[in-house]
C-alpha atoms as a PDB file:
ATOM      1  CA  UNK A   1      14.922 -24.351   2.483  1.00  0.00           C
ATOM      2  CA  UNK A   2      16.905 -22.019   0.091  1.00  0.00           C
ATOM      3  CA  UNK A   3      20.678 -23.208  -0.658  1.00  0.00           C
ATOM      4  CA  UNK A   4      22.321 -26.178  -2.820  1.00  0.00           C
ATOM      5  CA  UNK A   5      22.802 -29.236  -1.582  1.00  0.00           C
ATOM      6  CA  UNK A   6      26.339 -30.764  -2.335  1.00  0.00           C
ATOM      7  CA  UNK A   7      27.043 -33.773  -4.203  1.00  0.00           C
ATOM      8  CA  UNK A   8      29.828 -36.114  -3.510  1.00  0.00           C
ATOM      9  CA  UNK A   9      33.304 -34.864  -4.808  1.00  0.00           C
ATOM     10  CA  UNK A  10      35.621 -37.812  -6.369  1.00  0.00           C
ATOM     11  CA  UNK A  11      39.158 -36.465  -6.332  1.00  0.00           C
ATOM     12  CA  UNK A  12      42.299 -38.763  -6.722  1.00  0.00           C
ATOM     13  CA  UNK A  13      40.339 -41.853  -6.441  1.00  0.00           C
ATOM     14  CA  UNK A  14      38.594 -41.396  -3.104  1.00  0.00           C
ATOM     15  CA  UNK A  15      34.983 -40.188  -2.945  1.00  0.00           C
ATOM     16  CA  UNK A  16      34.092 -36.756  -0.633  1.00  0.00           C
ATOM     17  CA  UNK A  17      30.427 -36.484   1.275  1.00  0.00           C
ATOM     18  CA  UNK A  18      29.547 -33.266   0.966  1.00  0.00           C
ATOM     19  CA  UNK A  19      26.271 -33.827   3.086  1.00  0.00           C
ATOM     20  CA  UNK A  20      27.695 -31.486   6.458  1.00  0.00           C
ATOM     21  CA  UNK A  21      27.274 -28.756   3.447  1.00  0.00           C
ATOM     22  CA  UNK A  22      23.616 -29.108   2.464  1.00  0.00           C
ATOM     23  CA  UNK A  23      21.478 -26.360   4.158  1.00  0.00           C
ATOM     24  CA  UNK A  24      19.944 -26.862   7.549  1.00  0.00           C
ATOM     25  CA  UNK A  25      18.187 -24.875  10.161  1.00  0.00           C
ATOM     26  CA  UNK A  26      18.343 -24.073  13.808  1.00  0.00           C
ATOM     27  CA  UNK A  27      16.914 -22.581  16.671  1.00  0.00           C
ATOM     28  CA  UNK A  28      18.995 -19.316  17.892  1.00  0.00           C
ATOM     29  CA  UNK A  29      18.109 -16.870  20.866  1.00  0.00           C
ATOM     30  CA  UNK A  30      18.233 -12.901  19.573  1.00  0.00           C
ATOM     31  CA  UNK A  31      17.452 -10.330  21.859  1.00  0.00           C
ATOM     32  CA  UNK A  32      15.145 -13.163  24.174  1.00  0.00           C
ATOM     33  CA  UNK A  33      13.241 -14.362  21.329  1.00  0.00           C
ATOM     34  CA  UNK A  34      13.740 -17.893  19.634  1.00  0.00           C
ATOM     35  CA  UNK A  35      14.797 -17.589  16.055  1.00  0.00           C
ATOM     36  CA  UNK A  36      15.156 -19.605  13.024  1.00  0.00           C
ATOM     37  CA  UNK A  37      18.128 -19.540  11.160  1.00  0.00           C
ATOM     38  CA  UNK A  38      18.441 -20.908   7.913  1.00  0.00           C
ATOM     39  CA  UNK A  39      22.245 -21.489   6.572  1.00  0.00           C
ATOM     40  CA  UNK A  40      23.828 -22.487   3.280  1.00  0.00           C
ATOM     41  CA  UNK A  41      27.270 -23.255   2.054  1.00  0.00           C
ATOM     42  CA  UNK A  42      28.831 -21.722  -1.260  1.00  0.00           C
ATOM     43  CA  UNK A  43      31.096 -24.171  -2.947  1.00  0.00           C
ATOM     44  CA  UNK A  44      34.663 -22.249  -1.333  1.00  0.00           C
ATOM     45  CA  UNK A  45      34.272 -23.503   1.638  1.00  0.00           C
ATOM     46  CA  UNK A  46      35.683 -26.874  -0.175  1.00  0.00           C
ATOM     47  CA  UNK A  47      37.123 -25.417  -2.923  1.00  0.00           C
ATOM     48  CA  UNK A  48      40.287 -23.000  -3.824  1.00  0.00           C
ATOM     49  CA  UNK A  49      41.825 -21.476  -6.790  1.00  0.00           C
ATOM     50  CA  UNK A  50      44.861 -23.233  -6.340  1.00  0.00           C
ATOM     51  CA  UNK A  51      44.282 -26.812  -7.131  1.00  0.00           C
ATOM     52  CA  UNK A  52      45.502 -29.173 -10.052  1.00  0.00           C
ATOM     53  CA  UNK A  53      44.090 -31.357 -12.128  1.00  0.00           C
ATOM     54  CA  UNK A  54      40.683 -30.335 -13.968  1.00  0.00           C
ATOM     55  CA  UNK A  55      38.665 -27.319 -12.108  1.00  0.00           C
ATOM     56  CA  UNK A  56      35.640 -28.924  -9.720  1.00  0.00           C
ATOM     57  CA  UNK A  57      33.555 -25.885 -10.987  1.00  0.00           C
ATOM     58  CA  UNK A  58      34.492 -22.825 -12.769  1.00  0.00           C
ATOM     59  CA  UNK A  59      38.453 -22.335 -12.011  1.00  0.00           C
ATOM     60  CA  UNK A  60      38.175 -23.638  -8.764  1.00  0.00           C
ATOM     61  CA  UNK A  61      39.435 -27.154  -7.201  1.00  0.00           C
ATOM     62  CA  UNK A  62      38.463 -29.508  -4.686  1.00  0.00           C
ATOM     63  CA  UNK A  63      40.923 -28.408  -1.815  1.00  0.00           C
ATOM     64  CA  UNK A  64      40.965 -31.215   0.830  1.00  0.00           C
ATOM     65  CA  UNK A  65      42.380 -29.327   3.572  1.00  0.00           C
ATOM     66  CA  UNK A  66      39.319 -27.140   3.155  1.00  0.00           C
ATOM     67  CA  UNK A  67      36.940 -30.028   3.135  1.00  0.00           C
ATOM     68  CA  UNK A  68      38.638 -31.444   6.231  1.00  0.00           C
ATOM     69  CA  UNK A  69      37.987 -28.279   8.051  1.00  0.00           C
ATOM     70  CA  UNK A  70      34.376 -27.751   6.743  1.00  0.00           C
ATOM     71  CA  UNK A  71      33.406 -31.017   8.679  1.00  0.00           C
ATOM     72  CA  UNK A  72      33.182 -28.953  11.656  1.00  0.00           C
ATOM     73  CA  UNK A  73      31.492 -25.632   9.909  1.00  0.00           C
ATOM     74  CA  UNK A  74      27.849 -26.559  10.761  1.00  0.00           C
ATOM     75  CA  UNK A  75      28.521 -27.184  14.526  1.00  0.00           C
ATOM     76  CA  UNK A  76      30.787 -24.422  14.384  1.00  0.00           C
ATOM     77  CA  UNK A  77      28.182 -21.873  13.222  1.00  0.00           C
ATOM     78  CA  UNK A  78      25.822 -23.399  16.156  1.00  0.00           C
ATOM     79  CA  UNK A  79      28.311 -23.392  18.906  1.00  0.00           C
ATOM     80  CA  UNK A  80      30.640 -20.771  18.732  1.00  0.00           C
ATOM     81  CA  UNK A  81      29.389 -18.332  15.785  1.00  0.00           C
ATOM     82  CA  UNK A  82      25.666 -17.653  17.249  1.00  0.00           C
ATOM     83  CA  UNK A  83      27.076 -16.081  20.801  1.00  0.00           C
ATOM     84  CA  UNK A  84      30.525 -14.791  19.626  1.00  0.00           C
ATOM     85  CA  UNK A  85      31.518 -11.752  17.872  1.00  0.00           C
ATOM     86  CA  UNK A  86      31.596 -10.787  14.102  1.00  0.00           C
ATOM     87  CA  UNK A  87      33.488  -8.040  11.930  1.00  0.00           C
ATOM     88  CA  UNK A  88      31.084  -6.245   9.872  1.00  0.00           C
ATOM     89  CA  UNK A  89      32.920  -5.699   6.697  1.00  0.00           C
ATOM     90  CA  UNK A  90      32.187  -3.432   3.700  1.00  0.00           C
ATOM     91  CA  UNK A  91      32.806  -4.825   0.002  1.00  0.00           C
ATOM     92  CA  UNK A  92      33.515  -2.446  -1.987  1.00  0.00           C
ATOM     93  CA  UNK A  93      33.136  -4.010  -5.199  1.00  0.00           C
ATOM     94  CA  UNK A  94      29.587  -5.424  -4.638  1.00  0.00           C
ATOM     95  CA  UNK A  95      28.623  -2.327  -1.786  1.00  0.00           C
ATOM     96  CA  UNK A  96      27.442  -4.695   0.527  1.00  0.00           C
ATOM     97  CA  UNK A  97      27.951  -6.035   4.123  1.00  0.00           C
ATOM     98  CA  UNK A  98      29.545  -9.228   4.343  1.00  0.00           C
ATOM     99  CA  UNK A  99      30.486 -10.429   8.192  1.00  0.00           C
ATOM    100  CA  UNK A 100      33.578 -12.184   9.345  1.00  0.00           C
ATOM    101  CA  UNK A 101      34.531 -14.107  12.415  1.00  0.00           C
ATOM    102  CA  UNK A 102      37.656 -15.694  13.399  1.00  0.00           C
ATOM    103  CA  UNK A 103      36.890 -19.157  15.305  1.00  0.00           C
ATOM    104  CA  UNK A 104      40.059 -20.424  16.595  1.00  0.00           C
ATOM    105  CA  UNK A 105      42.589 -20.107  13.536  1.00  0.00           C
ATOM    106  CA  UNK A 106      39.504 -20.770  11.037  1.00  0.00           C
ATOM    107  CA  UNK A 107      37.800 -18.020   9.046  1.00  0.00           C
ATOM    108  CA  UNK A 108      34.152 -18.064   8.155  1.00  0.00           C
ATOM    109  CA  UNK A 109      32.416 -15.244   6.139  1.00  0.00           C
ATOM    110  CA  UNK A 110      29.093 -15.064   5.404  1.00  0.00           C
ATOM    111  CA  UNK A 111      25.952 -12.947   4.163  1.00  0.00           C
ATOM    112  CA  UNK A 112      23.131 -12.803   6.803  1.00  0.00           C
ATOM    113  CA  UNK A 113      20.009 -11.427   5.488  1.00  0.00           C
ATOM    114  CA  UNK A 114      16.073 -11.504   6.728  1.00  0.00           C
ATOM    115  CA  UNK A 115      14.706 -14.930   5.454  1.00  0.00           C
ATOM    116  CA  UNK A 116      12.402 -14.332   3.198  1.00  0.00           C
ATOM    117  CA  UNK A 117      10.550 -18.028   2.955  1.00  0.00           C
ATOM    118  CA  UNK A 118      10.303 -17.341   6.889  1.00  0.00           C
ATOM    119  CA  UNK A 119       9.001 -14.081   8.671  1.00  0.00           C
ATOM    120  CA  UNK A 120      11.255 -13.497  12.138  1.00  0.00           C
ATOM    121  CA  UNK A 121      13.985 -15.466  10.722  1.00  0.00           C
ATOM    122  CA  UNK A 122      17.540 -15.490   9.331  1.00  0.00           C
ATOM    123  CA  UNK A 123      19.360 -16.585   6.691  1.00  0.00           C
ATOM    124  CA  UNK A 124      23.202 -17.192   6.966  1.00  0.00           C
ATOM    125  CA  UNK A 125      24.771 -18.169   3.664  1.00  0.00           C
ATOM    126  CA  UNK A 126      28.345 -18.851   3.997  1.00  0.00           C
ATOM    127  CA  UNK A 127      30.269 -17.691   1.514  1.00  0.00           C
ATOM    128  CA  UNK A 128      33.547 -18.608   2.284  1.00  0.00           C
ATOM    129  CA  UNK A 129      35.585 -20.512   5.022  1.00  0.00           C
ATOM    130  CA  UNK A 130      39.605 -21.447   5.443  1.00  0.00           C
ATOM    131  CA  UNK A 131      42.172 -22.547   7.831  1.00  0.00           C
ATOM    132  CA  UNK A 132      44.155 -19.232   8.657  1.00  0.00           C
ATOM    133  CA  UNK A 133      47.548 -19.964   8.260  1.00  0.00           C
ATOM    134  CA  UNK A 134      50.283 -17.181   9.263  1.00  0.00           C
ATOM    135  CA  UNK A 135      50.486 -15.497   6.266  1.00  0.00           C
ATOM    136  CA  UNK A 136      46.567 -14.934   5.957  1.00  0.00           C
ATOM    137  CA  UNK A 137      45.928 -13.414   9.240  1.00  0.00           C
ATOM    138  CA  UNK A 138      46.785 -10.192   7.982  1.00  0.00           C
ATOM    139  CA  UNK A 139      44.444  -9.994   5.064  1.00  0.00           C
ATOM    140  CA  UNK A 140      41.397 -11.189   6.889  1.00  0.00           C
ATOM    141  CA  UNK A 141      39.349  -8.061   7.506  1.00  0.00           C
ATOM    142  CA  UNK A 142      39.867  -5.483  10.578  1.00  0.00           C
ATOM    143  CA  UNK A 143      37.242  -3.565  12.137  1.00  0.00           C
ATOM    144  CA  UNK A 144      35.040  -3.507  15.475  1.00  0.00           C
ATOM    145  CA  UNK A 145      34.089  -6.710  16.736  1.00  0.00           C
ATOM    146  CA  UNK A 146      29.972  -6.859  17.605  1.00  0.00           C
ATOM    147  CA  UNK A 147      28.317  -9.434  19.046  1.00  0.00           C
ATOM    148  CA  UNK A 148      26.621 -11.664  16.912  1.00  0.00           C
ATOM    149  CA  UNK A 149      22.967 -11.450  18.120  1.00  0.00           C
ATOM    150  CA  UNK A 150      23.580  -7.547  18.175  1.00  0.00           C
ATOM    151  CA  UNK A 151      23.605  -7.694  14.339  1.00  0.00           C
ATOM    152  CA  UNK A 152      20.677 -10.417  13.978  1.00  0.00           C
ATOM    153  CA  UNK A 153      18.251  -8.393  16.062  1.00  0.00           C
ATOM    154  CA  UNK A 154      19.585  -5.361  13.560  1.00  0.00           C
ATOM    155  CA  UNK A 155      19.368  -7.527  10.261  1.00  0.00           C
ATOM    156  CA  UNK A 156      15.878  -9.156  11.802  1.00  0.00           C
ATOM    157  CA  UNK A 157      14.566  -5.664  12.063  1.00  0.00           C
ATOM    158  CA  UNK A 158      16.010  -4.899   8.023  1.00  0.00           C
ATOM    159  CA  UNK A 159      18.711  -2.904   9.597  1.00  0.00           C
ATOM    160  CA  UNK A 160      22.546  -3.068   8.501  1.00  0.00           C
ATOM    161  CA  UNK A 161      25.343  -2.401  10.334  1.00  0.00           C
ATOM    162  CA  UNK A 162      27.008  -0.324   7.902  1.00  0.00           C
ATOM    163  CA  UNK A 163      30.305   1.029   8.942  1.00  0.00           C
ATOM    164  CA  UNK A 164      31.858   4.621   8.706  1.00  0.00           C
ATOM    165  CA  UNK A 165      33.756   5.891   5.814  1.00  0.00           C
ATOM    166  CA  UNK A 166      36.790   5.669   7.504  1.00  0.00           C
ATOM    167  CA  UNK A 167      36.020   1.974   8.070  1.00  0.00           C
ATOM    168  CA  UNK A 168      35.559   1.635   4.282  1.00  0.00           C
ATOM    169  CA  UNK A 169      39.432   3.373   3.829  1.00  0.00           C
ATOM    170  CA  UNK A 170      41.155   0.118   5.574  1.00  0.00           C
END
């Protein structure tokens, strides 16, 4: 399976398992048909630019309030993500799709791509995920919500949901 697997993270004197983060797979149902999806965790979903002390990697910092909240992630993306709706989102920067979805007050964006170690499946690779506090909701990106499975049957096909140019404006 493609992704890192975490280490523990010491920070203040307490130790941090990291092993909800390592990749895993699961079974999803796309249009009928049972499909693997791979997922993976970048290193924000624990980690913000905002911390002190020395940087965990690069210039980001351990951020326990993100670690408490990634405990959840993996059942998260299995529960809730899988037969809920997304918001397709176009990066300007990098002129790529990147996906959003609000569950509850917690914001999880990810990449999904065809898995290329495994015909017919997916790969998610979560890129980043946060608590939502009031002043964030308005920065999280706006768009058309689509229904999950409706952009893994496109994605499993090597379509993208691309959105319109006035999409890209916002």
């Amino acid at each position: 399976m493609i992704g890192k697997s975490w280490g523990d993270v010491s920070y203040n004197g307490k130790t941090y398992d990291l092993k909800h983060l390592h990749p895993f797979s699961f079974q999803a149902k796309i249009n009928g048909a049972d499909v693997a999806v791979s997922v993976a965790f970048s290193n924000h979903c624990f980690t913000d630019k905002k911390g002190e002390g020395s940087p965990l990697m690069g210039n980001r910092y351990f951020c326990e309030a993100r670690y408490q909240c990634s405990l959840e992630l993996p059942s998260m993306i299995q529960k809730r993500l899988i037969d809920g709706h997304i918001v397709p989102h176009f990066d300007k920067n990098s002129n790529e799709v990147y996906y959003y979805a609000e569950l509850y007050d917690y914001a999880v964006f990810f990449d999904l791509r065809p898995d290329v170690n495994n015909p017919g499946g997916l790969t998610l690779f979560v890129t980043s995920a946060y608590e939502l506090d009031q002043w964030g909701k308005g920065t999280v990106p706006r768009g058309n919500a689509v229904k999950f499975t409706y952009i893994g049957h496109l994605r499993l096909s090597g379509n993208t949901y691309l959105p319109t140019k006035k999409q890209r404006r916002r």
